[in-house]
Protein backbone atom coordinates (compact mmCIF):
# COMPACT_ATOMS: atom_id res chain seq x y z
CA UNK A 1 71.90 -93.38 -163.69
CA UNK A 2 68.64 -93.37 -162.03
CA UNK A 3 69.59 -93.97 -158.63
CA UNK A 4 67.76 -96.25 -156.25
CA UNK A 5 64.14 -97.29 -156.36
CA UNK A 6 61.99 -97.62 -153.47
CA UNK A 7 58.85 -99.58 -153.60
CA UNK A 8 56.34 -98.79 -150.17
CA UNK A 9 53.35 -99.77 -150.42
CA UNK A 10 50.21 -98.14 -148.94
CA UNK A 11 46.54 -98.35 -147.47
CA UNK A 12 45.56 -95.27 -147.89
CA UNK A 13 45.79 -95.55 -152.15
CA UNK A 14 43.90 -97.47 -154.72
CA UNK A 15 46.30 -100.89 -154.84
CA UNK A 16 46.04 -100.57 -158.91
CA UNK A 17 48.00 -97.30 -158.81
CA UNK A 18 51.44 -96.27 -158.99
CA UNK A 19 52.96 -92.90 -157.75
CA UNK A 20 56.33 -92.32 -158.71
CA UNK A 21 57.64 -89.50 -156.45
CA UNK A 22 61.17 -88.56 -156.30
CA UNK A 23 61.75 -87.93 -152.21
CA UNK A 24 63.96 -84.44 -152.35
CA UNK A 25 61.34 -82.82 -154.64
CA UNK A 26 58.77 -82.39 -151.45
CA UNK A 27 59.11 -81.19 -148.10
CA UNK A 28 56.95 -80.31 -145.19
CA UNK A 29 56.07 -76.12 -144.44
CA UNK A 30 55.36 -75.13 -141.27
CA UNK A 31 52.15 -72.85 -141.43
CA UNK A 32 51.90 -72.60 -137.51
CA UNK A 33 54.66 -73.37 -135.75
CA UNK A 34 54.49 -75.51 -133.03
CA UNK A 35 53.00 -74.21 -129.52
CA UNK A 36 51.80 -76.13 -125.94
CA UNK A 37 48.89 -73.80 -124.22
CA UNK A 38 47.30 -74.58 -120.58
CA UNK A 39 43.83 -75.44 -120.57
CA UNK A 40 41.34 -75.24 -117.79
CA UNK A 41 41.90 -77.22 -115.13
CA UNK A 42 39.33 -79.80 -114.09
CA UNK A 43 40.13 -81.02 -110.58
CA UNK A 44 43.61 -81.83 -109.95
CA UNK A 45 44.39 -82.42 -113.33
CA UNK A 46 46.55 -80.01 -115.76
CA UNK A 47 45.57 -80.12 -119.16
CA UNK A 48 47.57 -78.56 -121.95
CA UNK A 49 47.07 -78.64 -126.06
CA UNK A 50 49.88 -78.86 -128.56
CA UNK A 51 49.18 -76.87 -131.73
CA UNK A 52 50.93 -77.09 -135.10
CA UNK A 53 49.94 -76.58 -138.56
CA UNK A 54 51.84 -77.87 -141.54
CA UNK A 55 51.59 -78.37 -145.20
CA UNK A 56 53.09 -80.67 -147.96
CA UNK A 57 55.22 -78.54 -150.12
CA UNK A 58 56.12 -79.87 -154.14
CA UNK A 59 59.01 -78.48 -155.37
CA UNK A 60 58.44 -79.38 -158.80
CA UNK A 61 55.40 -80.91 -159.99
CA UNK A 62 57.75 -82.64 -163.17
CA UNK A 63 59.28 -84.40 -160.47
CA UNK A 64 56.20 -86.92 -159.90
CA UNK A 65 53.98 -89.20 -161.47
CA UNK A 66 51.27 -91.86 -161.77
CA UNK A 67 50.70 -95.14 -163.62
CA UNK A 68 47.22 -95.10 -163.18
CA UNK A 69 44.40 -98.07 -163.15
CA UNK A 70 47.18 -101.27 -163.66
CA UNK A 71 45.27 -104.39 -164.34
CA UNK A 72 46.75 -108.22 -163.68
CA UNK A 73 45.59 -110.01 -166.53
């Protein structure tokens, strides 16, 4: 049994490609963790930054795939 498919479709990809991607293979790493400093203040405004750093982690590249370059014809 395969399970249930999810179709989502995207801007950010070329619309004649397919990427099959099975959700519990990948997971986000946290590089940095997250962290709120004080800038300098201007005024009587306080300024502060948020920092965070964070990657895309595969699990198993087997997991995934691509139909590449589909055509309508």
């Amino acid at each position: 049994m395969w399970g249930t498919v999810e179709f989502m479709p995207t801007r950010e990809n070329r619309s004649r490609d397919v990427f099959i991607m099975q959700s519990d293979m990948w997971s986000v790493g946290v590089l940095r963790p997250t962290k709120q400093t004080d800038l300098a203040k201007t005024g009587d405004s306080t300024r502060k930054q948020v920092v965070t750093e964070l990657t895309l982690v595969c699990k198993n590249e087997k997991a995934s795939g691509i139909i590449a370059d589909n055509t309508v014809s």
